[in-house]
PDB file of N, CA and C in Angstrom:
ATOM      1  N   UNK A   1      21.322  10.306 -34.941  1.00  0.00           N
ATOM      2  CA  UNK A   1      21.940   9.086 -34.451  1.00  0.00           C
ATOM      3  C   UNK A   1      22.858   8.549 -35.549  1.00  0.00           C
ATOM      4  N   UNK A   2      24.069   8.554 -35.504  1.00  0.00           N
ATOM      5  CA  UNK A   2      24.936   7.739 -35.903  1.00  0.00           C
ATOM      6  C   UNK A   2      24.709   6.621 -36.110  1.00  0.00           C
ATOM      7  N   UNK A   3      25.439   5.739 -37.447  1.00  0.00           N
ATOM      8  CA  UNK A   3      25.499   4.452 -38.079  1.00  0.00           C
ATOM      9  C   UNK A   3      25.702   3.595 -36.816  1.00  0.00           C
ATOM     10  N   UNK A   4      26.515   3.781 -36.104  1.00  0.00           N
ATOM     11  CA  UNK A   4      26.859   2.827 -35.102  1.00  0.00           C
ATOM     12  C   UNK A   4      26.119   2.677 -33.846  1.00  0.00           C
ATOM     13  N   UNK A   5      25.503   3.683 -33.324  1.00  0.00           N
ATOM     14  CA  UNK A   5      24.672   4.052 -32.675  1.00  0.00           C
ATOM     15  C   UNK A   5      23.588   3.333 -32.880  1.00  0.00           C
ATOM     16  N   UNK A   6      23.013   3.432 -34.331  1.00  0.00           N
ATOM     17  CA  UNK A   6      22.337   2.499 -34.437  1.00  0.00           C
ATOM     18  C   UNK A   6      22.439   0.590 -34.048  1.00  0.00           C
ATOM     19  N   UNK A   7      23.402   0.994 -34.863  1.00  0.00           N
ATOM     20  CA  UNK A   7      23.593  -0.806 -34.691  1.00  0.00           C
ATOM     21  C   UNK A   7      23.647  -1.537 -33.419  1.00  0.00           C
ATOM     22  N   UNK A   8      24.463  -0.253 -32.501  1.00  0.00           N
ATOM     23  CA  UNK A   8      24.442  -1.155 -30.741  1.00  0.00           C
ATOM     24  C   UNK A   8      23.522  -0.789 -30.200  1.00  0.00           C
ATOM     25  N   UNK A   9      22.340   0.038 -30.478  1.00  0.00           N
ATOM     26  CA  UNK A   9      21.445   0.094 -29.855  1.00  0.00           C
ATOM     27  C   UNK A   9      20.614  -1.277 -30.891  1.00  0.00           C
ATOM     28  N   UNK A  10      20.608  -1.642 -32.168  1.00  0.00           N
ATOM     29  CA  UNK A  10      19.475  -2.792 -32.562  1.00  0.00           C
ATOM     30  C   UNK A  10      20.819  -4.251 -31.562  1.00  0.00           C
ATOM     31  N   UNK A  11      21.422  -4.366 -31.613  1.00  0.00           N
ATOM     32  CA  UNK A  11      22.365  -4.786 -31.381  1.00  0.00           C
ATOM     33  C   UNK A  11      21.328  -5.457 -29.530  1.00  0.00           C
ATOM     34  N   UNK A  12      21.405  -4.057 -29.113  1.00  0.00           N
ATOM     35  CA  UNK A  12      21.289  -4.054 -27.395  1.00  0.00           C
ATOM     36  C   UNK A  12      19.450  -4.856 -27.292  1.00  0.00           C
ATOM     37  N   UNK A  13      18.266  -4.194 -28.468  1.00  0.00           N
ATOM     38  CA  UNK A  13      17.443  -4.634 -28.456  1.00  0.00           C
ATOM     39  C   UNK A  13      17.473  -6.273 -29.104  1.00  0.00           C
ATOM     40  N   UNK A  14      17.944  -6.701 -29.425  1.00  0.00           N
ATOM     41  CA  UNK A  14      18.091  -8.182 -30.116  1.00  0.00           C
ATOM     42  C   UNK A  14      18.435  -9.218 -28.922  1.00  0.00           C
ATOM     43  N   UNK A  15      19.147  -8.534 -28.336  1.00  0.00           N
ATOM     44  CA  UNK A  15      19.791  -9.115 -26.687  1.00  0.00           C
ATOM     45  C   UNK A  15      18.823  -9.237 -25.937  1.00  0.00           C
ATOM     46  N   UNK A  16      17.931  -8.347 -25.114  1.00  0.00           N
ATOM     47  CA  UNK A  16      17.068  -7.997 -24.327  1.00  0.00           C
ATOM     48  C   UNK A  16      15.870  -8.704 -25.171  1.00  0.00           C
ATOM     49  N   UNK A  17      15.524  -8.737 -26.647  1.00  0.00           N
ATOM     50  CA  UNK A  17      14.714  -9.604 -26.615  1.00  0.00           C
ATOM     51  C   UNK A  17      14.422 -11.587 -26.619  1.00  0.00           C
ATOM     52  N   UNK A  18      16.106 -11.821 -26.673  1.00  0.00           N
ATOM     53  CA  UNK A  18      16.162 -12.936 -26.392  1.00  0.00           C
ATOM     54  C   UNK A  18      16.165 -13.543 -25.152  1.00  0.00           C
ATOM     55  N   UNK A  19      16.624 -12.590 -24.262  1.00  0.00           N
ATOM     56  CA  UNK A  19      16.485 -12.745 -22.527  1.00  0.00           C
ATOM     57  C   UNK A  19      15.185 -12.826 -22.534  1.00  0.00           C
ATOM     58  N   UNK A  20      14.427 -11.488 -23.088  1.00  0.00           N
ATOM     59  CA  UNK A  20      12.707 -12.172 -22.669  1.00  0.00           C
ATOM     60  C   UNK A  20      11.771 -13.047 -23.323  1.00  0.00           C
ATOM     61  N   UNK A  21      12.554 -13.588 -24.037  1.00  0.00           N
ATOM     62  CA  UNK A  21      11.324 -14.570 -24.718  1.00  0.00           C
ATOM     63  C   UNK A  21      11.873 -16.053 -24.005  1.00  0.00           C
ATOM     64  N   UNK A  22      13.290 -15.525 -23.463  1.00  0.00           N
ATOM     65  CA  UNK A  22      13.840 -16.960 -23.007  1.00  0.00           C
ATOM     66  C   UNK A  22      13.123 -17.160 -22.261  1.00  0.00           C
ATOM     67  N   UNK A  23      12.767 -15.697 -20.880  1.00  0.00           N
ATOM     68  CA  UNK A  23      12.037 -16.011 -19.860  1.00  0.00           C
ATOM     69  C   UNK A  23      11.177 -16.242 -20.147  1.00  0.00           C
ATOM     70  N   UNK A  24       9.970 -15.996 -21.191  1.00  0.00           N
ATOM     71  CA  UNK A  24       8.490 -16.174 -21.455  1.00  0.00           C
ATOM     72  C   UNK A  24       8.557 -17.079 -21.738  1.00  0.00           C
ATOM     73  N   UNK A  25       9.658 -18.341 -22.438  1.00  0.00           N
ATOM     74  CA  UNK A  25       8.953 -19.707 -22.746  1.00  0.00           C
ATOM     75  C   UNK A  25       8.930 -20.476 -21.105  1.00  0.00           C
ATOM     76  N   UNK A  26      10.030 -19.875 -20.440  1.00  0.00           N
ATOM     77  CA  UNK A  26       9.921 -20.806 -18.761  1.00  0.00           C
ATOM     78  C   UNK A  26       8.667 -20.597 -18.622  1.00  0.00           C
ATOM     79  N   UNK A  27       7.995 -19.318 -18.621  1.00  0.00           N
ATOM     80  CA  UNK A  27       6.805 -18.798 -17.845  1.00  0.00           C
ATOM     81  C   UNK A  27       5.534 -19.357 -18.538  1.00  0.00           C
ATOM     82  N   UNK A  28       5.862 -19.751 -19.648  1.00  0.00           N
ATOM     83  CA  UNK A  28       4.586 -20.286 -20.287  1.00  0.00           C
ATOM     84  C   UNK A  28       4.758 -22.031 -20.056  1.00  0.00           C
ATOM     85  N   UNK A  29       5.722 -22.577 -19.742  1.00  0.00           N
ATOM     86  CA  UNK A  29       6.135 -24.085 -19.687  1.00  0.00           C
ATOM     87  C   UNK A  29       5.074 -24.174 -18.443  1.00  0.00           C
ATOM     88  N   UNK A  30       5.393 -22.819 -17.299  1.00  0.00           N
ATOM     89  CA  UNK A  30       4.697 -22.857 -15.918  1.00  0.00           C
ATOM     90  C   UNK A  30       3.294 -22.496 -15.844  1.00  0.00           C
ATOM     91  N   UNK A  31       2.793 -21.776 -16.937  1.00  0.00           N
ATOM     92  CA  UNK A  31       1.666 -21.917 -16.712  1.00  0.00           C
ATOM     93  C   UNK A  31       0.906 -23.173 -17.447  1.00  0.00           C
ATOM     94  N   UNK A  32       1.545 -23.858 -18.221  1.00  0.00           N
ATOM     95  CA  UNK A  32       1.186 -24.911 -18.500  1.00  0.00           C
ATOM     96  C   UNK A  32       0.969 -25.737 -17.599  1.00  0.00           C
ATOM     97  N   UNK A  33       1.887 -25.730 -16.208  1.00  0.00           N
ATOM     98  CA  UNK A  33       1.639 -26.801 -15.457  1.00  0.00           C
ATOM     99  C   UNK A  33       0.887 -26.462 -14.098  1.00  0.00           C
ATOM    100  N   UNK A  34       0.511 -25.201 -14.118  1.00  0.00           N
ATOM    101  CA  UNK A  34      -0.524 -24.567 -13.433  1.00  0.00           C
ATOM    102  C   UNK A  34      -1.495 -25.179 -13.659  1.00  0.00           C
ATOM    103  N   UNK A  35      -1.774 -25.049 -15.239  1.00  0.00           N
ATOM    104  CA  UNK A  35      -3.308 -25.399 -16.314  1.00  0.00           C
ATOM    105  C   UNK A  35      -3.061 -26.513 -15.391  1.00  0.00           C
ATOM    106  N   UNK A  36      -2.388 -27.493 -15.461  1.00  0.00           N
ATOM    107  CA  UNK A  36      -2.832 -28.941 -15.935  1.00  0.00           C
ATOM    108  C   UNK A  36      -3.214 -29.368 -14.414  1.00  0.00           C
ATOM    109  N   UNK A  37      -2.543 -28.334 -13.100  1.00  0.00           N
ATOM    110  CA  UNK A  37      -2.652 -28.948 -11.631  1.00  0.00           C
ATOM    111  C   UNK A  37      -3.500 -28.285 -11.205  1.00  0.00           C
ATOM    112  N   UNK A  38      -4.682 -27.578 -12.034  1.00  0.00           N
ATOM    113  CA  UNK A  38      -5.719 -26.877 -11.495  1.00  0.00           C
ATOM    114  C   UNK A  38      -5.400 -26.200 -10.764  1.00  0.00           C
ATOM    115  N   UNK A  39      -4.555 -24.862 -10.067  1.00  0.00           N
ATOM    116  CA  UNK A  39      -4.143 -24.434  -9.153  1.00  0.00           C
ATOM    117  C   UNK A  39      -4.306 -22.509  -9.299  1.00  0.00           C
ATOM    118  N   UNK A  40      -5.807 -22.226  -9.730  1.00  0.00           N
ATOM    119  CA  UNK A  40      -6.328 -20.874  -9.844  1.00  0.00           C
ATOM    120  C   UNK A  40      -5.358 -19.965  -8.950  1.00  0.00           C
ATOM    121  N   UNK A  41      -4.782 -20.141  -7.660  1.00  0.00           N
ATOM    122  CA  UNK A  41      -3.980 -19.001  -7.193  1.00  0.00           C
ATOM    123  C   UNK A  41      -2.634 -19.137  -8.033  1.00  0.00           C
ATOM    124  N   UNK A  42      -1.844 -20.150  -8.384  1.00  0.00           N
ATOM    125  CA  UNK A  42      -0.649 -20.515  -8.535  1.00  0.00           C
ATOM    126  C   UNK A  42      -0.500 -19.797 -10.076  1.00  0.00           C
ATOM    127  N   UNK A  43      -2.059 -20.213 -10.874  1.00  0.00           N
ATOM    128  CA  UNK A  43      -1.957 -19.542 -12.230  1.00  0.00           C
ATOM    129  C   UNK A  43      -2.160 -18.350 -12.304  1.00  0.00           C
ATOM    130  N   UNK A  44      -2.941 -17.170 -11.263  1.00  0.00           N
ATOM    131  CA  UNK A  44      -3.378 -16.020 -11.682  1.00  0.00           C
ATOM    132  C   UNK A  44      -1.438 -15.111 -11.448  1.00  0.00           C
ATOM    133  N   UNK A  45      -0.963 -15.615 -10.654  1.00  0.00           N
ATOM    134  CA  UNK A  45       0.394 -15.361 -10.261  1.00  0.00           C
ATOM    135  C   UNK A  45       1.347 -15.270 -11.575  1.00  0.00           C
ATOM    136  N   UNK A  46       1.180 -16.835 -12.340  1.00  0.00           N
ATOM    137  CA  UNK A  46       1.815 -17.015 -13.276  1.00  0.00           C
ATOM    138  C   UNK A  46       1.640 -15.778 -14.608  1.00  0.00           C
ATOM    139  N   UNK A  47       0.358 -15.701 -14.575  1.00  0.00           N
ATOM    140  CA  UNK A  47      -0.534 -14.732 -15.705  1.00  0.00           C
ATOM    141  C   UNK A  47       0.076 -13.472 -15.350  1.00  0.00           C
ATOM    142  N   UNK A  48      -0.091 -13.271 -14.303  1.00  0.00           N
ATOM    143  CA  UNK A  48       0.123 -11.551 -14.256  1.00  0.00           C
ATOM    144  C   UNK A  48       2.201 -11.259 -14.666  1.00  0.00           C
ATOM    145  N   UNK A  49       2.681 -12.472 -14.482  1.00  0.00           N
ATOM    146  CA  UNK A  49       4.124 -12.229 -15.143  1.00  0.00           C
ATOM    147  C   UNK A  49       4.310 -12.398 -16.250  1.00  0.00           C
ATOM    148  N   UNK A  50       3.416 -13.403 -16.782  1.00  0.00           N
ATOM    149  CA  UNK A  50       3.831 -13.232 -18.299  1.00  0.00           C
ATOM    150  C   UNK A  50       3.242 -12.092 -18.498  1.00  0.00           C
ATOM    151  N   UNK A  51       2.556 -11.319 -18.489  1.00  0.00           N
ATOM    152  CA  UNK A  51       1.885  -9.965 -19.199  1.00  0.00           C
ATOM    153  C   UNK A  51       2.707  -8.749 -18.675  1.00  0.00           C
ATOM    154  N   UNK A  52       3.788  -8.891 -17.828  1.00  0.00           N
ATOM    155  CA  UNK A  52       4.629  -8.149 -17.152  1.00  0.00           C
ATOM    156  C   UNK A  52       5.859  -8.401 -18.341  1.00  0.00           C
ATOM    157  N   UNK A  53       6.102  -9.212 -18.556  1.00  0.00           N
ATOM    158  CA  UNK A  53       7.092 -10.164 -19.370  1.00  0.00           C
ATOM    159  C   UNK A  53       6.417  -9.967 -20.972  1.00  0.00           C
ATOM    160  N   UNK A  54       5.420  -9.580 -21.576  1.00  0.00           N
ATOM    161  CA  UNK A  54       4.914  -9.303 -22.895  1.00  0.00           C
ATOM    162  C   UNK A  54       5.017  -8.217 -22.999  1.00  0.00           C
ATOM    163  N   UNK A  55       4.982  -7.046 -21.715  1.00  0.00           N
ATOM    164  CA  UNK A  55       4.752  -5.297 -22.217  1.00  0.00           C
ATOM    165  C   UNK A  55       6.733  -5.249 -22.105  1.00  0.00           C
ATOM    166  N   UNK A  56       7.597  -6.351 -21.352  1.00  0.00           N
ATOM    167  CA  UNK A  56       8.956  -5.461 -22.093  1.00  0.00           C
ATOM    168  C   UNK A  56       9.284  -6.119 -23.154  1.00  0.00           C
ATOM    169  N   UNK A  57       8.887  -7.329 -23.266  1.00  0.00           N
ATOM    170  CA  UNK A  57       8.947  -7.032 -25.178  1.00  0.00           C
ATOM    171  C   UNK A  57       8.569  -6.335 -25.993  1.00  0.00           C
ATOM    172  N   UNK A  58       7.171  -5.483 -25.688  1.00  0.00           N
ATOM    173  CA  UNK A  58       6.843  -5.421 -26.921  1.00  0.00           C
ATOM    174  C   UNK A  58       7.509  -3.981 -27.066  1.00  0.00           C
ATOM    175  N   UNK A  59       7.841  -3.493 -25.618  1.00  0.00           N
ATOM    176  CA  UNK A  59       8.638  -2.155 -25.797  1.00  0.00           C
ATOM    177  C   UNK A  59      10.488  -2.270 -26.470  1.00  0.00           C
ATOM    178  N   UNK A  60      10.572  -3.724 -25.864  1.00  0.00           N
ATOM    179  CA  UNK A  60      12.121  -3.957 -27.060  1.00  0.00           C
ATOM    180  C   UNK A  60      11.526  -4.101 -28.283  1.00  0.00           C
ATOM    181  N   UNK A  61      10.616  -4.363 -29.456  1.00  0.00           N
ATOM    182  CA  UNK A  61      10.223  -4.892 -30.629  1.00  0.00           C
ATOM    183  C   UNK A  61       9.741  -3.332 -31.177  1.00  0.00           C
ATOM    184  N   UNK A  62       9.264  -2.389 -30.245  1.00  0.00           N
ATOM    185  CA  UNK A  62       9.012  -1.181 -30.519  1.00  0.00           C
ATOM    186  C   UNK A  62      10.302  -0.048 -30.798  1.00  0.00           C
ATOM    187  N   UNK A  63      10.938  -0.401 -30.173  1.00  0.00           N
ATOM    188  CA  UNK A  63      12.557   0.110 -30.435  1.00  0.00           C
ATOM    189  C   UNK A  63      12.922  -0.132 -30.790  1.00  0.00           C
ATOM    190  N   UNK A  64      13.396  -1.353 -31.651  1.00  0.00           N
ATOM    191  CA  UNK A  64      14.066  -2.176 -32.660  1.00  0.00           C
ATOM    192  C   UNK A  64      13.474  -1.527 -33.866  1.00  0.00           C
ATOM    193  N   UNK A  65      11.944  -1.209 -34.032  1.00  0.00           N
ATOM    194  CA  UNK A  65      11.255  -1.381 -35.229  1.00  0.00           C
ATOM    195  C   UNK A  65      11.655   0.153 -35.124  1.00  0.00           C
ATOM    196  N   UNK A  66      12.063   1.116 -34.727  1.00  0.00           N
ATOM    197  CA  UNK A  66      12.077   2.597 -34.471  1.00  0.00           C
ATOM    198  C   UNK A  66      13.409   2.918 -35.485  1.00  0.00           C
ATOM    199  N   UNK A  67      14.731   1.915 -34.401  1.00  0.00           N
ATOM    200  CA  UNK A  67      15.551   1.749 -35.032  1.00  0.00           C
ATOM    201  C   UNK A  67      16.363   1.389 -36.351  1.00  0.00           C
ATOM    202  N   UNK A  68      15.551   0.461 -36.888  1.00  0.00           N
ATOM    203  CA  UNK A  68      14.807  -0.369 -38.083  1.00  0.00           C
ATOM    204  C   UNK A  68      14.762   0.852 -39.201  1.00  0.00           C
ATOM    205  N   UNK A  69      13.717   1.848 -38.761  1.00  0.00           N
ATOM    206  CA  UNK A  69      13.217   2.743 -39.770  1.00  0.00           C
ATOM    207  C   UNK A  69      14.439   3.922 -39.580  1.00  0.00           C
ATOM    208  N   UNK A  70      14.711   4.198 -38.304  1.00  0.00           N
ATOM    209  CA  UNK A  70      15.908   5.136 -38.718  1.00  0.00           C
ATOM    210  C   UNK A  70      17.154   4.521 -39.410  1.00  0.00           C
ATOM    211  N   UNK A  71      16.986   3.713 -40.144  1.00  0.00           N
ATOM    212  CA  UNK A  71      18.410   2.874 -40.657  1.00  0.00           C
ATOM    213  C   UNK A  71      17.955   2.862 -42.624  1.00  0.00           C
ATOM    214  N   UNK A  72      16.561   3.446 -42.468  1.00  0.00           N
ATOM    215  CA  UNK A  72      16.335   3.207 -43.569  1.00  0.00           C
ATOM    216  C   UNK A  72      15.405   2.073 -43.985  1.00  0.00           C
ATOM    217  N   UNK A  73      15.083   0.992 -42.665  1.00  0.00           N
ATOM    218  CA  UNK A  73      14.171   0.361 -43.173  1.00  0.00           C
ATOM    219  C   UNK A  73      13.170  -0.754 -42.726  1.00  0.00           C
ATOM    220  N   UNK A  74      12.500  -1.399 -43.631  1.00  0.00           N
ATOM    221  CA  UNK A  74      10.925  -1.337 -42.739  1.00  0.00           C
ATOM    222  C   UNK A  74      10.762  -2.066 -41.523  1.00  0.00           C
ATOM    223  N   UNK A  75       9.772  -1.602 -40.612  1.00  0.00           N
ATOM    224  CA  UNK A  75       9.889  -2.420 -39.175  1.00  0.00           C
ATOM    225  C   UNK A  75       9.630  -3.881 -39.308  1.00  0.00           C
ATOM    226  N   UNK A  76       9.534  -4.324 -38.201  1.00  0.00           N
ATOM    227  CA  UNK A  76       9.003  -5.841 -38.248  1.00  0.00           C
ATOM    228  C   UNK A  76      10.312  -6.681 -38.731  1.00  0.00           C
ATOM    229  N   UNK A  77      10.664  -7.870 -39.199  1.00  0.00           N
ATOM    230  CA  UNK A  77      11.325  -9.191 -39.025  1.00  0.00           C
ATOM    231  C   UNK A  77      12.063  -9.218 -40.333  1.00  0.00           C
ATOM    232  N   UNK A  78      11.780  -8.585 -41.389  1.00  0.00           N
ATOM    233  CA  UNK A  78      12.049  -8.385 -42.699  1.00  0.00           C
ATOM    234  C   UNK A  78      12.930  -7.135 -42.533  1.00  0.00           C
ATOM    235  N   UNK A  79      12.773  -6.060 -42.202  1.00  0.00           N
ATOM    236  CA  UNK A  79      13.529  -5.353 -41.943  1.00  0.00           C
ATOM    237  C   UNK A  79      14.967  -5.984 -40.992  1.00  0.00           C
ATOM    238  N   UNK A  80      14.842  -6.282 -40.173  1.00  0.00           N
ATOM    239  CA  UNK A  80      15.535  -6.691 -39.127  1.00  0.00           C
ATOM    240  C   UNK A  80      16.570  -7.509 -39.911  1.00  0.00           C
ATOM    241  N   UNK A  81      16.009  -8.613 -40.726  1.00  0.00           N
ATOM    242  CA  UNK A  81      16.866  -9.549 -41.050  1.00  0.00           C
ATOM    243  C   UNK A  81      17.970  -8.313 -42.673  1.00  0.00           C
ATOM    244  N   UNK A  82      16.896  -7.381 -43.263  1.00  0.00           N
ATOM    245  CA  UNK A  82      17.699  -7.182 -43.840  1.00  0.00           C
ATOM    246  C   UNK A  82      18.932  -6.154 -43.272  1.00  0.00           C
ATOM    247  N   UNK A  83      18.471  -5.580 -41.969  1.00  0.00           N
ATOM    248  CA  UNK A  83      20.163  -4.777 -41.654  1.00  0.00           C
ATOM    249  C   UNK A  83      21.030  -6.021 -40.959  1.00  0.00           C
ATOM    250  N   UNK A  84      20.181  -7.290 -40.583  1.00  0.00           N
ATOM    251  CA  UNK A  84      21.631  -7.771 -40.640  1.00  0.00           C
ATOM    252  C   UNK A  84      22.436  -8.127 -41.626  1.00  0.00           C
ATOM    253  N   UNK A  85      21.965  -8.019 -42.595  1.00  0.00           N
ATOM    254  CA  UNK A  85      22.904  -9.012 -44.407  1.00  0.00           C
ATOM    255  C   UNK A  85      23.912  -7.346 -44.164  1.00  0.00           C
ATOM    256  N   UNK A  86      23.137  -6.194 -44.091  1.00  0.00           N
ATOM    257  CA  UNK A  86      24.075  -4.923 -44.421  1.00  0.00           C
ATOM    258  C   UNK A  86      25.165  -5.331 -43.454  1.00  0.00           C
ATOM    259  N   UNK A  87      24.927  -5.508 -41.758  1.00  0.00           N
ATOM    260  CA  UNK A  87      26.044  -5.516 -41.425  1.00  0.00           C
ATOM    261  C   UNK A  87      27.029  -6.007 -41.408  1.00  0.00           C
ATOM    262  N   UNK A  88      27.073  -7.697 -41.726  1.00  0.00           N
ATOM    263  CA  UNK A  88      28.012  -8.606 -41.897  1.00  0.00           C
ATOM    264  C   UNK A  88      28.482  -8.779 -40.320  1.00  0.00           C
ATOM    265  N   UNK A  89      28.016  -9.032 -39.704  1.00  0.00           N
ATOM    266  CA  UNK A  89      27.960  -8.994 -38.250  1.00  0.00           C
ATOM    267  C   UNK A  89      27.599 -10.891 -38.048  1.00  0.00           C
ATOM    268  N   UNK A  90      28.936 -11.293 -37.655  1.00  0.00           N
ATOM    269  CA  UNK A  90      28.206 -13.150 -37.546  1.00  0.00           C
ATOM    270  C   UNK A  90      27.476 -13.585 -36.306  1.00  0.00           C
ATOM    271  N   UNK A  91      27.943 -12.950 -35.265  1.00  0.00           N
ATOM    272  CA  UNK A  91      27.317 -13.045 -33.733  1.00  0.00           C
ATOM    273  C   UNK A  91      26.095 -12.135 -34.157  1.00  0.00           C
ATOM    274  N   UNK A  92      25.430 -11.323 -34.107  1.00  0.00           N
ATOM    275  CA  UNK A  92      24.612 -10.572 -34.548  1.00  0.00           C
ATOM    276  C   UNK A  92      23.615 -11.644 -35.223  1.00  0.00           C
ATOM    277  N   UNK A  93      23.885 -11.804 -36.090  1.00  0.00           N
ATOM    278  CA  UNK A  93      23.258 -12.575 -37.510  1.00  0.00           C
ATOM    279  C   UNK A  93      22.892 -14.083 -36.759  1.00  0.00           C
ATOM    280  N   UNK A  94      24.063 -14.355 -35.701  1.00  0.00           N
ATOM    281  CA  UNK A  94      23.129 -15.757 -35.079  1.00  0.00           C
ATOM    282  C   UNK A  94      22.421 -15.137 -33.444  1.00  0.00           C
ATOM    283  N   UNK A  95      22.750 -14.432 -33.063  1.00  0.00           N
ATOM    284  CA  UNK A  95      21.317 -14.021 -32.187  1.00  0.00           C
ATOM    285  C   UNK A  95      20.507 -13.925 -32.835  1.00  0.00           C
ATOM    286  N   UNK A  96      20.086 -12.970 -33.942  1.00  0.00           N
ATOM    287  CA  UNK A  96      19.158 -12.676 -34.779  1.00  0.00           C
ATOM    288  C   UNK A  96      18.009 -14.033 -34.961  1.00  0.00           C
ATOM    289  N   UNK A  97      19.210 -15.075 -35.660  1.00  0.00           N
ATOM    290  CA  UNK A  97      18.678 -16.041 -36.333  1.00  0.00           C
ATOM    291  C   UNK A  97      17.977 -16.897 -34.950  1.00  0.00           C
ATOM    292  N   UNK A  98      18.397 -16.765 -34.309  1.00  0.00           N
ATOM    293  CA  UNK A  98      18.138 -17.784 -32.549  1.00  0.00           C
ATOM    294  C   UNK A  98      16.522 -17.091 -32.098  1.00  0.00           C
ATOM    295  N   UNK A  99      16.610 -15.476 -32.371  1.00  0.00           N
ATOM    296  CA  UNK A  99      15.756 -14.608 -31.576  1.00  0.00           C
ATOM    297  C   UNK A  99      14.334 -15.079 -32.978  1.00  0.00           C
ATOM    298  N   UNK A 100      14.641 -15.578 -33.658  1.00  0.00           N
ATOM    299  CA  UNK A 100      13.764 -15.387 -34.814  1.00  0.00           C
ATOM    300  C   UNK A 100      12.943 -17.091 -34.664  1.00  0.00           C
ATOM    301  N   UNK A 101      13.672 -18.110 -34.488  1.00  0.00           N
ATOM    302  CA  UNK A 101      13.513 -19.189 -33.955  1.00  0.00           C
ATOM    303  C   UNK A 101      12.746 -19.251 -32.817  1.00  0.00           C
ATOM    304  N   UNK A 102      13.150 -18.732 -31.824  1.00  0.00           N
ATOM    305  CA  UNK A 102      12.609 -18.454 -30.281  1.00  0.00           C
ATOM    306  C   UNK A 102      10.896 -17.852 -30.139  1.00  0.00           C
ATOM    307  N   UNK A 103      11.370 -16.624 -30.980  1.00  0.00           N
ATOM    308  CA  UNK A 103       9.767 -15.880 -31.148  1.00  0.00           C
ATOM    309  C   UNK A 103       8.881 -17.403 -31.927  1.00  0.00           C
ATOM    310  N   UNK A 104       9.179 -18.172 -32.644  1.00  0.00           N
ATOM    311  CA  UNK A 104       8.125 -18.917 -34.042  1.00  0.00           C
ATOM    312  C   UNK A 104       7.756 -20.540 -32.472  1.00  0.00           C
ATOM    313  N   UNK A 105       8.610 -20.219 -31.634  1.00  0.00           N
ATOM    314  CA  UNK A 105       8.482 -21.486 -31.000  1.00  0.00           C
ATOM    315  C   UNK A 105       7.501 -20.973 -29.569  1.00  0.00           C
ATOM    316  N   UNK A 106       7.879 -19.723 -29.187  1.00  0.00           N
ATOM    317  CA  UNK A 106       7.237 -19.061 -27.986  1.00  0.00           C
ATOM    318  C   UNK A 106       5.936 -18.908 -28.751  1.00  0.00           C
TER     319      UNK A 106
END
């Protein structure tokens, strides 16, 4: 895999994981208000999407971290942040920074 290859594929996973954590905070706002209206059918509904909504993250965070190591380096959030300083990428570098925010608040 090519330098660039890399990058639009971490590029493509950084995207896809901000779409789903966007959706997982709606889905968790909703099961919050499941909790609070006592509504056992309304929540088991809610539950089974967020856990639908946790396995494609964790398969974007699994590809990122894949990607990560084919770039030279280590998986997880530390890695991540350091290929963005390599790329000098400013859109990049503020998804990044948004997706990094998003995950500490979800």
């Amino acid at each position: 895999m090519t330098q660039d290859q890399v990058v639009n594929a971490f590029k493509a996973t950084v995207q896809a994981s901000l779409h789903g954590l966007s959706t997982l905070e709606a889905t968790l706002e909703s099961e919050r208000e499941a909790l609070m209206g006592r509504d056992p059918a309304v929540l088991e509904g809610i539950v089974k999407q967020k856990m639908a909504l946790l396995q494609q993250l964790q398969h974007s965070v699994q590809a990122r971290d894949r990607l990560q190591q084919a770039a030279g380096l280590t998986a997880g959030n530390d890695g991540g942040s350091a290929l963005i300083a390599e790329l000098s990428d400013p859109v990049l570098a503020q998804e990044w920074q948004h997706l990094l925010e998003l995950a500490e608040t979800v």
